[in-house]
C-alpha atoms as a PDB file:
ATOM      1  CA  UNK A   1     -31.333  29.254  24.633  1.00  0.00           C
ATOM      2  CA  UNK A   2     -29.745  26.351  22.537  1.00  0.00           C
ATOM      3  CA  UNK A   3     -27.078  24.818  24.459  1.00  0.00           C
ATOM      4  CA  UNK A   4     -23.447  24.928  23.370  1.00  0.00           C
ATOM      5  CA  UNK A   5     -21.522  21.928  22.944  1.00  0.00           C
ATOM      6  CA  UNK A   6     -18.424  21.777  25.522  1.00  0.00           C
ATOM      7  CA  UNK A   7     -15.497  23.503  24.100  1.00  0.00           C
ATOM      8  CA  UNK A   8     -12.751  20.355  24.322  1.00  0.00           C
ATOM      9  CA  UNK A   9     -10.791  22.026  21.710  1.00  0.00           C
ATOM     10  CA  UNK A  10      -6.950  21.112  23.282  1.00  0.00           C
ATOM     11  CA  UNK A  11      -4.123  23.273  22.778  1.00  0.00           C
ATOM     12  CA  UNK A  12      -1.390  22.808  20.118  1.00  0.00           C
ATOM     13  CA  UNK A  13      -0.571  18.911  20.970  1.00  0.00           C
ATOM     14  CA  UNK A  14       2.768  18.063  21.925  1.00  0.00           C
ATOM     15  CA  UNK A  15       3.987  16.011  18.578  1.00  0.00           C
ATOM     16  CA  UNK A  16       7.623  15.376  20.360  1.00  0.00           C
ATOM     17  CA  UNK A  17       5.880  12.826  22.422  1.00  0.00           C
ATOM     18  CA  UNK A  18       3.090  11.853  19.964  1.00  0.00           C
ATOM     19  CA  UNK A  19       1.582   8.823  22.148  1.00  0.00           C
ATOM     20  CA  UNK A  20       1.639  11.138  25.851  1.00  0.00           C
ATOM     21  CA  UNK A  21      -0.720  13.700  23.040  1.00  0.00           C
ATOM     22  CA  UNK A  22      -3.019  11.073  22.098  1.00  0.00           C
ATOM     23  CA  UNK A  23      -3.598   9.865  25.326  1.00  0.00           C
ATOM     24  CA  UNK A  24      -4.098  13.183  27.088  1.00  0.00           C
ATOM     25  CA  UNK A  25      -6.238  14.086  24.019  1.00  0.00           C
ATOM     26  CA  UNK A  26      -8.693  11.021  25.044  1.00  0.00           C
ATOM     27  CA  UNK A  27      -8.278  11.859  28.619  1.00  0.00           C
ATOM     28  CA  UNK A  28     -10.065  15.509  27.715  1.00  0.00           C
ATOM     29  CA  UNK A  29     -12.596  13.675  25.619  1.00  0.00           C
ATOM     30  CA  UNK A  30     -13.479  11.516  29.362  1.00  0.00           C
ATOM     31  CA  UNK A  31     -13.992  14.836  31.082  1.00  0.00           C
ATOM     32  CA  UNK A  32     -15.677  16.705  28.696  1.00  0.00           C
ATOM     33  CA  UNK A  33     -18.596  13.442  27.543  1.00  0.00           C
ATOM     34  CA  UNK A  34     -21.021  14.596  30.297  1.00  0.00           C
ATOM     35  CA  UNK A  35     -21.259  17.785  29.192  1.00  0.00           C
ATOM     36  CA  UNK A  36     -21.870  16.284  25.634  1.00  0.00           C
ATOM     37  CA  UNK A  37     -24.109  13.879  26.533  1.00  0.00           C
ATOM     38  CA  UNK A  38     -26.126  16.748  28.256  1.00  0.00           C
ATOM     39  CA  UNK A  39     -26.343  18.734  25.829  1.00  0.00           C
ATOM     40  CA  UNK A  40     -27.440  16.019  23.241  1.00  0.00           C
ATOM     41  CA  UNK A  41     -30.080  15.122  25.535  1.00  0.00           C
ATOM     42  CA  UNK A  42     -32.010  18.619  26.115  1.00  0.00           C
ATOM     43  CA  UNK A  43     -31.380  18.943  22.001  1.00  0.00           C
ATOM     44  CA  UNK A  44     -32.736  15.959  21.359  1.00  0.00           C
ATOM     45  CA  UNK A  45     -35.964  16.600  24.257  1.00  0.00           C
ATOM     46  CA  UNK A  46     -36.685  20.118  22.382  1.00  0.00           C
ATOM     47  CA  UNK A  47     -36.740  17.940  18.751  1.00  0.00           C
ATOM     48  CA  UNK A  48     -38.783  15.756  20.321  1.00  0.00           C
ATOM     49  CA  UNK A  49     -41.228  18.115  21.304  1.00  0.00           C
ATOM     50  CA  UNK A  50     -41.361  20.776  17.693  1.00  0.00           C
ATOM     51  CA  UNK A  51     -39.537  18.220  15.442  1.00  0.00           C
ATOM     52  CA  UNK A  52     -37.762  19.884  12.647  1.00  0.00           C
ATOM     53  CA  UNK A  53     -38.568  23.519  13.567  1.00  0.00           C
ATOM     54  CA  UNK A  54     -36.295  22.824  16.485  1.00  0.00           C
ATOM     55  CA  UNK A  55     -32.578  22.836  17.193  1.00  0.00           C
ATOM     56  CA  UNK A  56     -31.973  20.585  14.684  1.00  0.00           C
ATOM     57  CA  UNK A  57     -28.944  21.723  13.234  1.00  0.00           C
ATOM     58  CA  UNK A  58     -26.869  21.781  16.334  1.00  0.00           C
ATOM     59  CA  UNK A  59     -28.370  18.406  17.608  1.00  0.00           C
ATOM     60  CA  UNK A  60     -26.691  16.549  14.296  1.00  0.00           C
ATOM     61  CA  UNK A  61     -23.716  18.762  14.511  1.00  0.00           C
ATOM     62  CA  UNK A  62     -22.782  17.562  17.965  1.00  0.00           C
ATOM     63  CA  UNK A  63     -23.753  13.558  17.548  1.00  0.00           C
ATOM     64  CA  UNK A  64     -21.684  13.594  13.864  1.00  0.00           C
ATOM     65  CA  UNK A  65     -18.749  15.047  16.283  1.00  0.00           C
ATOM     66  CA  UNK A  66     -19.372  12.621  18.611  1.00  0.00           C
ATOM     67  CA  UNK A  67     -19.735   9.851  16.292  1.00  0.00           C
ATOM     68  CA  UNK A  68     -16.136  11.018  15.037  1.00  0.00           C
ATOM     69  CA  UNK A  69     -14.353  11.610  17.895  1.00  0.00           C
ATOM     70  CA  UNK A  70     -15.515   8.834  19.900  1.00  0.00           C
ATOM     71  CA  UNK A  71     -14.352   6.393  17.726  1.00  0.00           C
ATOM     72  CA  UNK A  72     -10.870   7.605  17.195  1.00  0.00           C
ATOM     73  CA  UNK A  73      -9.963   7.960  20.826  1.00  0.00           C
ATOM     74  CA  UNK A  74     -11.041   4.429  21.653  1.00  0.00           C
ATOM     75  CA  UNK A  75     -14.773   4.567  22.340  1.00  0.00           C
ATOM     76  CA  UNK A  76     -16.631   2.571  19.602  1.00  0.00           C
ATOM     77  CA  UNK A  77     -19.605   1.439  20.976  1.00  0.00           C
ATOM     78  CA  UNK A  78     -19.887   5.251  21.719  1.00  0.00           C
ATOM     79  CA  UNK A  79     -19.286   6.088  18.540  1.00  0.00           C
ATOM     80  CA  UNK A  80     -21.666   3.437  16.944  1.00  0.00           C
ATOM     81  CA  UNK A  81     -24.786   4.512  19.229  1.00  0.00           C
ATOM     82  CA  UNK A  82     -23.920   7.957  18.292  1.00  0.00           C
ATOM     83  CA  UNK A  83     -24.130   6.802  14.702  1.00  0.00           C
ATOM     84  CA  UNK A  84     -27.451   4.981  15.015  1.00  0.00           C
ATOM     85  CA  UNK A  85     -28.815   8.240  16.560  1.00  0.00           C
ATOM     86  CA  UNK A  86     -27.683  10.104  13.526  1.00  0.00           C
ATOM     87  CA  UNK A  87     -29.202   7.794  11.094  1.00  0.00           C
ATOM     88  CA  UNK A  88     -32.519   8.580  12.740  1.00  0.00           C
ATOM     89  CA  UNK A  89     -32.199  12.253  12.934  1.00  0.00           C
ATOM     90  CA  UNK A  90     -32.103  12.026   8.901  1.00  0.00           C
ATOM     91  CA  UNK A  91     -35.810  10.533   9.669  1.00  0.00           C
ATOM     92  CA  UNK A  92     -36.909  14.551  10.180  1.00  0.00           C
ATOM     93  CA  UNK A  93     -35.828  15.978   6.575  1.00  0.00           C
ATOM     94  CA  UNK A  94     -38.489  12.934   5.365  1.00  0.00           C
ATOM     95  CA  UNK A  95     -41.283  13.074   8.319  1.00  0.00           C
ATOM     96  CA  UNK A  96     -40.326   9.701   9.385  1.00  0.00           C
ATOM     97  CA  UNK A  97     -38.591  10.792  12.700  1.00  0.00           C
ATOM     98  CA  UNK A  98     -39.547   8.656  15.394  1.00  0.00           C
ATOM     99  CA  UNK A  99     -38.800  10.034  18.890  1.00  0.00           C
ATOM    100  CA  UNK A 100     -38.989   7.106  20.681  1.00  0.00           C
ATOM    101  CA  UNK A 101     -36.144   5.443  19.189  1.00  0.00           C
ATOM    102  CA  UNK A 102     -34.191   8.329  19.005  1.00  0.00           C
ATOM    103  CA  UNK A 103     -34.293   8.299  22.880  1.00  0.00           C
ATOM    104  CA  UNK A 104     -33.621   4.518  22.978  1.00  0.00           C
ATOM    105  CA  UNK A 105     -29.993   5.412  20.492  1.00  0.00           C
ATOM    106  CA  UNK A 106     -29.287   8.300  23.426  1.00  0.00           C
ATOM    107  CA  UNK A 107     -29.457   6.316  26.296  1.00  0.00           C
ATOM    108  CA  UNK A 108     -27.850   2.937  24.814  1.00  0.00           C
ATOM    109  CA  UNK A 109     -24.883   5.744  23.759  1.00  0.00           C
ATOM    110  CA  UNK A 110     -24.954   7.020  27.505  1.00  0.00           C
ATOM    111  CA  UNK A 111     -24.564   3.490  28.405  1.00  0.00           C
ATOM    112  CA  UNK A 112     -21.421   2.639  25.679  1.00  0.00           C
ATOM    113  CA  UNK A 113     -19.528   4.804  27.539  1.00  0.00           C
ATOM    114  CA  UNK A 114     -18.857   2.709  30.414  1.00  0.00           C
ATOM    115  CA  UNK A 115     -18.563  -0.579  28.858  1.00  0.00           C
ATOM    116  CA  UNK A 116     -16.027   1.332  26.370  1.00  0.00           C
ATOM    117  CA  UNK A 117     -14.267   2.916  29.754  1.00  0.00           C
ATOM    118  CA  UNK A 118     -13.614  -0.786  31.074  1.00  0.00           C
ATOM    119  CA  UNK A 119     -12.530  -1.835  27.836  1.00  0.00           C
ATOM    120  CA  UNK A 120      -9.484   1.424  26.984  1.00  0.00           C
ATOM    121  CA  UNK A 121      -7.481   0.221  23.678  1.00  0.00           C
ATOM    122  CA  UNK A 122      -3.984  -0.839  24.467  1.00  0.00           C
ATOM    123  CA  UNK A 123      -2.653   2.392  23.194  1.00  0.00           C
ATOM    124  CA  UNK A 124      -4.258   4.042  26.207  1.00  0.00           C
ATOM    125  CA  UNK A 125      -2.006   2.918  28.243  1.00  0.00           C
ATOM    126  CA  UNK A 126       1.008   1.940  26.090  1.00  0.00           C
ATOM    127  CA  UNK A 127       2.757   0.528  23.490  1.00  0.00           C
ATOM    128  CA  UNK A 128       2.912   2.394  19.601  1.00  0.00           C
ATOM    129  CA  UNK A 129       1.661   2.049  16.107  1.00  0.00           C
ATOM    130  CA  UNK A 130       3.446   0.483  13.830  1.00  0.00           C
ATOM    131  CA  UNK A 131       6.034   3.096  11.714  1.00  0.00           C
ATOM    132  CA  UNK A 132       6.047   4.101   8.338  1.00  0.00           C
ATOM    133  CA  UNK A 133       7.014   7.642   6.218  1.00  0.00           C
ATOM    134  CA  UNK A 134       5.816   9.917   3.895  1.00  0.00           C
ATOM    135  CA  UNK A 135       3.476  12.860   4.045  1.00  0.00           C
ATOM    136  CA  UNK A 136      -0.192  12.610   4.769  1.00  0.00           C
ATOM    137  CA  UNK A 137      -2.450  15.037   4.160  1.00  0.00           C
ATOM    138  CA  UNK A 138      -5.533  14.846   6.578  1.00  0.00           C
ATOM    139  CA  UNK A 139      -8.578  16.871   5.158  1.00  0.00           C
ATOM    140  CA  UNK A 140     -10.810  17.351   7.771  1.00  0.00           C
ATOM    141  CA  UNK A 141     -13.412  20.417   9.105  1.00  0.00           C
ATOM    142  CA  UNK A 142     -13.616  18.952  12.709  1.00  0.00           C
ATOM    143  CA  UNK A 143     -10.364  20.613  14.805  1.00  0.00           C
ATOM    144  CA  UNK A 144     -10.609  17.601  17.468  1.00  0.00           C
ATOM    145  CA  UNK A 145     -10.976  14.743  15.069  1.00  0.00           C
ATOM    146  CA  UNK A 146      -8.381  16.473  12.538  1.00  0.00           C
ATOM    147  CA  UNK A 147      -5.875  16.693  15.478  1.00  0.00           C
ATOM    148  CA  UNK A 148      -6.427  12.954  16.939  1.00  0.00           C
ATOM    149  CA  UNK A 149      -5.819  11.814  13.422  1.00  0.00           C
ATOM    150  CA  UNK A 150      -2.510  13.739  12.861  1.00  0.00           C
ATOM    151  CA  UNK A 151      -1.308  13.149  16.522  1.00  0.00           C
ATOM    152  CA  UNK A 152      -1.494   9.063  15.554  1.00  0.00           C
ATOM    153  CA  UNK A 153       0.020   9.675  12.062  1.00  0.00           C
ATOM    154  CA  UNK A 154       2.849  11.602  13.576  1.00  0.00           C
ATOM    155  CA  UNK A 155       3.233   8.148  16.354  1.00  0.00           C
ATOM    156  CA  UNK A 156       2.947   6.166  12.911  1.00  0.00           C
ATOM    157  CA  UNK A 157       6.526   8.219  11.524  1.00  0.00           C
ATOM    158  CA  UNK A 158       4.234  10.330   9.104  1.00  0.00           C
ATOM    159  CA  UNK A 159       3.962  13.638   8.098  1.00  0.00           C
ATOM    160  CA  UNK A 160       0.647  14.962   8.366  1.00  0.00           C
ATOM    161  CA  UNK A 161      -0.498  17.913   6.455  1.00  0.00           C
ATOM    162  CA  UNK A 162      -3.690  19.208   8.050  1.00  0.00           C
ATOM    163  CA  UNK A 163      -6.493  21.056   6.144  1.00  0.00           C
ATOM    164  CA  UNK A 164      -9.763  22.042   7.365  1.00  0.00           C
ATOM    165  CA  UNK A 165     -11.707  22.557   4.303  1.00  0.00           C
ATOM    166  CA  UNK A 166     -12.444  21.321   1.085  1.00  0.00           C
ATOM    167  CA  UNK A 167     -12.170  24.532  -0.710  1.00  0.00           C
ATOM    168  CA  UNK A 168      -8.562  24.816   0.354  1.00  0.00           C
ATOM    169  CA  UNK A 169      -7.578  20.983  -0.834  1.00  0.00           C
ATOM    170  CA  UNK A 170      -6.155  21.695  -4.530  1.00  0.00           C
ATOM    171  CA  UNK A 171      -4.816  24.467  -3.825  1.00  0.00           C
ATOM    172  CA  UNK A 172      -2.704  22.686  -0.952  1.00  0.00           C
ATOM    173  CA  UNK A 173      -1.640  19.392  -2.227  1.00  0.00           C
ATOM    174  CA  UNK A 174      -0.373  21.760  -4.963  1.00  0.00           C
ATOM    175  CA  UNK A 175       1.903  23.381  -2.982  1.00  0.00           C
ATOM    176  CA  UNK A 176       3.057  20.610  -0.921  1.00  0.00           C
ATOM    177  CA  UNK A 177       2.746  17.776  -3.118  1.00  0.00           C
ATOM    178  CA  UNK A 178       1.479  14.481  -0.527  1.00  0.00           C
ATOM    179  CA  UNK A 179       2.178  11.567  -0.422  1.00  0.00           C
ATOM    180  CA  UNK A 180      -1.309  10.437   0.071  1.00  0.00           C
ATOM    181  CA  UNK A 181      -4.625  12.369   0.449  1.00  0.00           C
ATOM    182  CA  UNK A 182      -7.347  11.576   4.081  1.00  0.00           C
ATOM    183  CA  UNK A 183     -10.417  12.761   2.814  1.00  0.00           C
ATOM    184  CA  UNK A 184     -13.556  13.203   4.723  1.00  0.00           C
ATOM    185  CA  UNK A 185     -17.021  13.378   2.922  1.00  0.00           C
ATOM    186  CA  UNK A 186     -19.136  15.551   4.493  1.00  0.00           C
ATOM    187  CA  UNK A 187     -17.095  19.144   4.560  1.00  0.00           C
ATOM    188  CA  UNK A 188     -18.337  22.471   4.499  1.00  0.00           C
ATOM    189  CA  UNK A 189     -18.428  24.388   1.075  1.00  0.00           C
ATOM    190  CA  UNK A 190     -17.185  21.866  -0.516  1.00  0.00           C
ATOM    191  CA  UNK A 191     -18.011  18.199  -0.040  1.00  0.00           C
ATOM    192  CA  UNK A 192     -15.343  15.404  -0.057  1.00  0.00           C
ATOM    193  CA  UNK A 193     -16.948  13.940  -3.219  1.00  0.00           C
ATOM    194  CA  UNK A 194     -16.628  17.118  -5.410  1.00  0.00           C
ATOM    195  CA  UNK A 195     -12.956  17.097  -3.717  1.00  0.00           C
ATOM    196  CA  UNK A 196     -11.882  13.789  -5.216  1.00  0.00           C
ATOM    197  CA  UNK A 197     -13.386  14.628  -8.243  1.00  0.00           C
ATOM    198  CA  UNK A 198     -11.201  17.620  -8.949  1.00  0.00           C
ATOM    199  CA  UNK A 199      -7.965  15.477  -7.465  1.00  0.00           C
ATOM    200  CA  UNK A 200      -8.369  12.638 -10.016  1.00  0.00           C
ATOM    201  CA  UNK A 201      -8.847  15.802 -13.133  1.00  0.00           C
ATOM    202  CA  UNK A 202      -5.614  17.282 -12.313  1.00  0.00           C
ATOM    203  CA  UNK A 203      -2.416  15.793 -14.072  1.00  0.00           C
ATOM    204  CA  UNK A 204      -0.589  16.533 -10.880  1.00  0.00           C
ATOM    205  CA  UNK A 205      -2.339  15.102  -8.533  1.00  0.00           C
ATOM    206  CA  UNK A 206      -3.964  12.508 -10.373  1.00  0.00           C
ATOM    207  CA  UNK A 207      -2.157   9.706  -8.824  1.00  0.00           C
ATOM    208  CA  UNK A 208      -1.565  10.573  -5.648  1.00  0.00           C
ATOM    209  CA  UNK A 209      -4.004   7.867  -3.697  1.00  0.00           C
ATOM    210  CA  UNK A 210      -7.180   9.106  -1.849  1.00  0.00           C
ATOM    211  CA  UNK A 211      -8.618   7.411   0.902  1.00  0.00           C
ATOM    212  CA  UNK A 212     -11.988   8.252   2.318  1.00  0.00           C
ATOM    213  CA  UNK A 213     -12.847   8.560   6.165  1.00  0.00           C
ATOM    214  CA  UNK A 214     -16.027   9.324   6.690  1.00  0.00           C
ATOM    215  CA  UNK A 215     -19.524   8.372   8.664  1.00  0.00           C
ATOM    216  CA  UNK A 216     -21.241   7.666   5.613  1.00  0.00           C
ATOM    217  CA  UNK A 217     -21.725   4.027   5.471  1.00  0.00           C
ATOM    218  CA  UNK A 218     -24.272   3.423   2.547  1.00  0.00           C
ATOM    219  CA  UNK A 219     -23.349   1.022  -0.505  1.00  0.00           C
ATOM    220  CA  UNK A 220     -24.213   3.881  -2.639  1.00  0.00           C
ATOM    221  CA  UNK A 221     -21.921   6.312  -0.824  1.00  0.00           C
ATOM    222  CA  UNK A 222     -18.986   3.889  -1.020  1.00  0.00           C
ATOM    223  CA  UNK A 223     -19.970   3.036  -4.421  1.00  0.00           C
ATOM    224  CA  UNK A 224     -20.074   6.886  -5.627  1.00  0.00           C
ATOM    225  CA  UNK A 225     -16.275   7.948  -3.626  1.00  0.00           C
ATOM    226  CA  UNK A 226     -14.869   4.659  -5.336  1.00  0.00           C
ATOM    227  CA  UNK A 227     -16.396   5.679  -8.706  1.00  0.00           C
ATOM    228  CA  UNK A 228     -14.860   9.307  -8.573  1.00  0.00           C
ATOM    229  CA  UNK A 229     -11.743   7.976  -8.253  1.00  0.00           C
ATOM    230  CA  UNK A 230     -10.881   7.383  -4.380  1.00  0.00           C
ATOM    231  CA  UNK A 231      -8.435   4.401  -3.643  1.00  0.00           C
ATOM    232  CA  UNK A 232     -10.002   3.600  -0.736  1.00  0.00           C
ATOM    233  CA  UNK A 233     -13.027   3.819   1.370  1.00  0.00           C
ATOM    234  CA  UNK A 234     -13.084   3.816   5.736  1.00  0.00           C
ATOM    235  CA  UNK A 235     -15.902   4.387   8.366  1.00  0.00           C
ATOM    236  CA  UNK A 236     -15.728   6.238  11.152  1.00  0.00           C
ATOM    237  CA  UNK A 237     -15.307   5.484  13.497  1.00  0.00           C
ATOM    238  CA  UNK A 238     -11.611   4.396  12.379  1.00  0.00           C
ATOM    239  CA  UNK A 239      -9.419   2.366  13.945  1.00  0.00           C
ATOM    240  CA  UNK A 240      -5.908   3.313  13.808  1.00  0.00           C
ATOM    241  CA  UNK A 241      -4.144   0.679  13.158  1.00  0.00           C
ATOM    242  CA  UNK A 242      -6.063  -0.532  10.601  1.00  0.00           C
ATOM    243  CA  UNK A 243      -6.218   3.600   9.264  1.00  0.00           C
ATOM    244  CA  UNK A 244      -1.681   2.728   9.129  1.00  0.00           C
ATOM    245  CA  UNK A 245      -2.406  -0.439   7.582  1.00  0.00           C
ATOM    246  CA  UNK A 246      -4.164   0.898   4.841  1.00  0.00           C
ATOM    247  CA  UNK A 247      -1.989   3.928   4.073  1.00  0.00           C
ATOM    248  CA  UNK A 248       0.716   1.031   4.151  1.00  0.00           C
ATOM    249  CA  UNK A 249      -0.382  -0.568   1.186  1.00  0.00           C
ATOM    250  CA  UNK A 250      -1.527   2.202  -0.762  1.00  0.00           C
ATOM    251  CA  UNK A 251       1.893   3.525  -0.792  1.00  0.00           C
ATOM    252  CA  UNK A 252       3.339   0.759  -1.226  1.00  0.00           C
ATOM    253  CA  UNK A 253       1.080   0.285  -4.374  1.00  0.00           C
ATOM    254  CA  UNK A 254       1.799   3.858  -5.460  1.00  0.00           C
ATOM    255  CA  UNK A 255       5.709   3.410  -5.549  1.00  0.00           C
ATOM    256  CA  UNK A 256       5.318  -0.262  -7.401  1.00  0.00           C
ATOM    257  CA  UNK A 257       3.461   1.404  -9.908  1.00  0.00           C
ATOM    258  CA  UNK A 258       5.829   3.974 -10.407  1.00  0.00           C
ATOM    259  CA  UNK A 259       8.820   1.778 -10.515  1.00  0.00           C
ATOM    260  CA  UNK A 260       6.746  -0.584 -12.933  1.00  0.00           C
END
């Protein structure tokens, strides 16, 4: 039987007292990594074993959350080992998987977490984001990682508008018209490029800025979102303040433009 990944999934966040959510968001991501890490580990034994006629599937679904969530709730080095193991998993659609270093990526992940752990981000224990306004829609299939990011946009004196799919997006920004568009590549149905394509054809929407966030890291995936149209281009995992910092200036070049 193929192991289930931890169900983390926290209730409806408390967006009153944004910065207590956050925190109490990465405080259920601390309990909840051994059971990740444990089930990573048997997946990744069993692919070791029958390669891609194993649980393959579930193995990459659980180290692209990981590489996602980790990240956002102040565990990089997590998040970058989960990354490198990802990158190697994509060895098994060629033949080119190589077992051994696929182990290696687990355990120096396992390890990340501690060093991370002594290191928390100073929002962990206090202090806040810097502020700004306007609404933000956050397109993202992941519940956790779509939450985190609206919890910290909320902190930030945004609006968020969260959508889990790319087949809902137009339809959406439609309706409620945002200020600015969080797009993630890699979305069921979908994808985030075909997305951004569609936002940049419609006279409505046209110029309302895009800005990617995604785990694709590749010149040529950066290259092909910034051809389609997006504004802007960030890896997971994403740092916050730099994620505020951004949507700073792209509004702020959005309302020169239309005042120019």
């Amino acid at each position: 039987m193929v192991p289930q990944e931890p169900d983390a999934r926290p209730v409806l966040p408390n967006l009153d007292d944004p910065e207590t959510a956050i925190r109490d968001a990465r405080q259920r991501f601390l309990a909840s990594f051994p059971k990740r890490s444990d089930s990573i580990g048997l997946l990744l034994s069993i692919v070791a074993t029958v390669g891609a006629r194993g649980p393959v599937a579930p193995l990459r679904h659980i180290v692209h959350r990981m590489c996602g969530l980790a990240g956002m709730l102040g565990f990089p080095t997590v998040s970058a080992r989960a990354r490198d193991l990802e990158a190697l998993l994509d060895g098994l659609d060629s033949g080119a998987f190589d077992a051994g270093r696929a182990n290696l990526a687990f355990e120096a992940m396992e390890r990340a977490f501690t060093d991370d752990l002594a290191h928390p981000p100073d929002w962990a224990g206090s202090g806040a984001l810097s502020r700004g306004s306007g609404r933000i829609m956050v397109v993202e299939d992941d519940e956790d990682q779509r939450e985190v990011v609206c919890i910290n946009l909320t902190a930030a004196g945004y609006e968020p508008v969260p959508v889990p799919s790319g087949d809902q997006v137009i339809k959406t920004a439609q309706a409620e018209r945002p200020d600015l568009i969080l797009l993630d590549a890699n979305l069921p149905g979908m994808d985030g490029y075909s997305v951004c394509r569609l936002l940049k054809s419609d006279a409505g929407l046209a110029s309302t800025p895009v800005l990617f966030i995604t785990t694709r890291s590749s010149l040529d995936d950066r290259a092909v979102g910034l051809t389609l149209g997006a504004d802007d281009y960030l890896i997971k995992p994403v740092d916050m303040s730099e994620l505020t910092l951004r949507i700073q200036v792209l509004l702020a070049r959005r309302a020169q433009t239309a005042n120019g």
